[in-house]
Protein backbone atom coordinates (compact mmCIF):
# COMPACT_ATOMS: atom_id res chain seq x y z
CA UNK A 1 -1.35 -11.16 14.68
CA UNK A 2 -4.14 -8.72 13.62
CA UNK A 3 -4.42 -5.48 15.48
CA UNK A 4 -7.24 -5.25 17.90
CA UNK A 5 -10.24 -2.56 18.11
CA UNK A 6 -11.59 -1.79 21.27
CA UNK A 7 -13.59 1.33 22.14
CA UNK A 8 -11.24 3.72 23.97
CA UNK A 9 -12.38 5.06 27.44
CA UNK A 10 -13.36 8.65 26.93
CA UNK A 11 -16.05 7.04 24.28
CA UNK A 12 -19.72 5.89 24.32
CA UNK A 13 -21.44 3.37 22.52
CA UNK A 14 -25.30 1.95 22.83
CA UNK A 15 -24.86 0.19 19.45
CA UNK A 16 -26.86 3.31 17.12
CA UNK A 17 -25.09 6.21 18.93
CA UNK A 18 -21.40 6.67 19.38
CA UNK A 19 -19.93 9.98 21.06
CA UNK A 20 -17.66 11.06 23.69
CA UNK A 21 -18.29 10.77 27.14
CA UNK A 22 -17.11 14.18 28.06
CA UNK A 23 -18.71 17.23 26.08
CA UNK A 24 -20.52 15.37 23.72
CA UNK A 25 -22.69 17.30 20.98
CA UNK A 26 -24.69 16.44 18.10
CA UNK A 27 -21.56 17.75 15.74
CA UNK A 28 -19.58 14.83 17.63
CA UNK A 29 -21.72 11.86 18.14
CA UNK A 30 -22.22 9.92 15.23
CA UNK A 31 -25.73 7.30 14.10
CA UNK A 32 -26.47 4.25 12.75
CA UNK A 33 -29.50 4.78 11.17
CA UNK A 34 -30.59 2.08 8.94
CA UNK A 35 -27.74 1.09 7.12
CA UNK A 36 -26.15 4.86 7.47
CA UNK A 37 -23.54 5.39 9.56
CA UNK A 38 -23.80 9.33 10.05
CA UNK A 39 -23.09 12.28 12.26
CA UNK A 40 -25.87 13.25 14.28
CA UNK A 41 -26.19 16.60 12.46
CA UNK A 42 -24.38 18.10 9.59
CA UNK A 43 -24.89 14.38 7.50
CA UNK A 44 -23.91 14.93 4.21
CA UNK A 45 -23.09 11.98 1.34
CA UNK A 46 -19.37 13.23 1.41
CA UNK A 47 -19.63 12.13 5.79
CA UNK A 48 -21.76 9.11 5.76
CA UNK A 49 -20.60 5.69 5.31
CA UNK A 50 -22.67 2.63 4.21
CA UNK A 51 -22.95 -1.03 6.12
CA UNK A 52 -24.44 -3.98 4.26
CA UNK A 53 -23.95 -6.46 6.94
CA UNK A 54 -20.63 -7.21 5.21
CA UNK A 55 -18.78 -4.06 4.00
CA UNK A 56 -18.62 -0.79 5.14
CA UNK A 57 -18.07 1.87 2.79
CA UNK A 58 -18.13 5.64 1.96
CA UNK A 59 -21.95 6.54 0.62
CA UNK A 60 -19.96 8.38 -2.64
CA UNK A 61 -16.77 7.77 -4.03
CA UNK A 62 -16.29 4.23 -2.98
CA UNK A 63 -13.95 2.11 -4.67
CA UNK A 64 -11.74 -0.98 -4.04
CA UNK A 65 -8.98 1.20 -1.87
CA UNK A 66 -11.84 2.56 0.41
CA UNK A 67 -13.83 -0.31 1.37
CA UNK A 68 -13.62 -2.60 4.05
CA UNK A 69 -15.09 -6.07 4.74
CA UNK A 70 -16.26 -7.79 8.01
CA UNK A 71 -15.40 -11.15 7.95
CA UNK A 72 -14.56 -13.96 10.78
CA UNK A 73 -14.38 -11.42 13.14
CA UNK A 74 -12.27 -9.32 11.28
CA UNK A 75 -12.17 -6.40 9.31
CA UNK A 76 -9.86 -5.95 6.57
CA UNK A 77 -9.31 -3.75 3.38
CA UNK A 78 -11.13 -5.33 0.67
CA UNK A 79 -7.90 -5.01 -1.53
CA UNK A 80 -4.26 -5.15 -0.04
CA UNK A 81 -5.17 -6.33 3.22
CA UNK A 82 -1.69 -7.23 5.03
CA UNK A 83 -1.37 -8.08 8.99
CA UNK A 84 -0.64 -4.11 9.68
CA UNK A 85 -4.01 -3.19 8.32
CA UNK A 86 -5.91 -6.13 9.59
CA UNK A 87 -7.85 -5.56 12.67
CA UNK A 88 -9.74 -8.31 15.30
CA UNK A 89 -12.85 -6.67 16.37
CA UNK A 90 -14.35 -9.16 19.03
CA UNK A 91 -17.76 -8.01 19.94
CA UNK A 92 -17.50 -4.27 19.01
CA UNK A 93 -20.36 -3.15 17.23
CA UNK A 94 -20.09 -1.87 13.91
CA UNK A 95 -20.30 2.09 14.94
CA UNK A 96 -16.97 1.54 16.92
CA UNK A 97 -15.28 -0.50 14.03
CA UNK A 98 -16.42 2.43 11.52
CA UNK A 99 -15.20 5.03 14.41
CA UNK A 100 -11.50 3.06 14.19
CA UNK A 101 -11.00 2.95 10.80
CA UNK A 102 -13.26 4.63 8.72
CA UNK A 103 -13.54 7.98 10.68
CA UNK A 104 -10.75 7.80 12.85
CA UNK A 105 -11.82 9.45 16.17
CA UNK A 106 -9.32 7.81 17.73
């Protein structure tokens, strides 16, 4: 059974923004702007994260250890996926998925 991702209480999520509901500040509250996942201020290409639709990866440095795929409403490693790093995300938009795994807020 695949671990779950679900947005955690203390955070906020309208789809493009994700931040925390309690002292919340543009260095905290990440974007989705285009196909950039981002924070709001302070974006560099070592901090922002690609999404195709498909995969979500770092914009530089990306390789097969780093990425991760979307698929059947999952999201897995692209290589060495096992059932501890396997995660359902149900309807969670892709800023909370990239908040779980990618930037681990939480």
């Amino acid at each position: 059974m695949a671990n779950k991702i679900d947005l955690p209480s203390n955070w906020v999520c309208n789809g493009s923004e994700l931040k925390p509901k309690t002292n919340a500040s543009s260095s905290n509250t990440w974007i989705l702007s285009g196909k950039e996942i981002k924070p709001k201020i302070g974006a560099t290409s070592s901090n922002t994260w690609l999404w195709d639709g498909r995969e979500l990866k770092p914009k530089i440095s990306a390789n097969s250890s780093n990425i991760w795929v979307v698929d059947g409403g999952k999201v897995k490693p692209k290589v060495g996926a096992n059932s501890s790093n396997t995660f359902d995300i149900g309807r969670e938009p892709i800023l909370v998925i990239a908040g779980k795994i990618a930037l681990r807020l939480w």
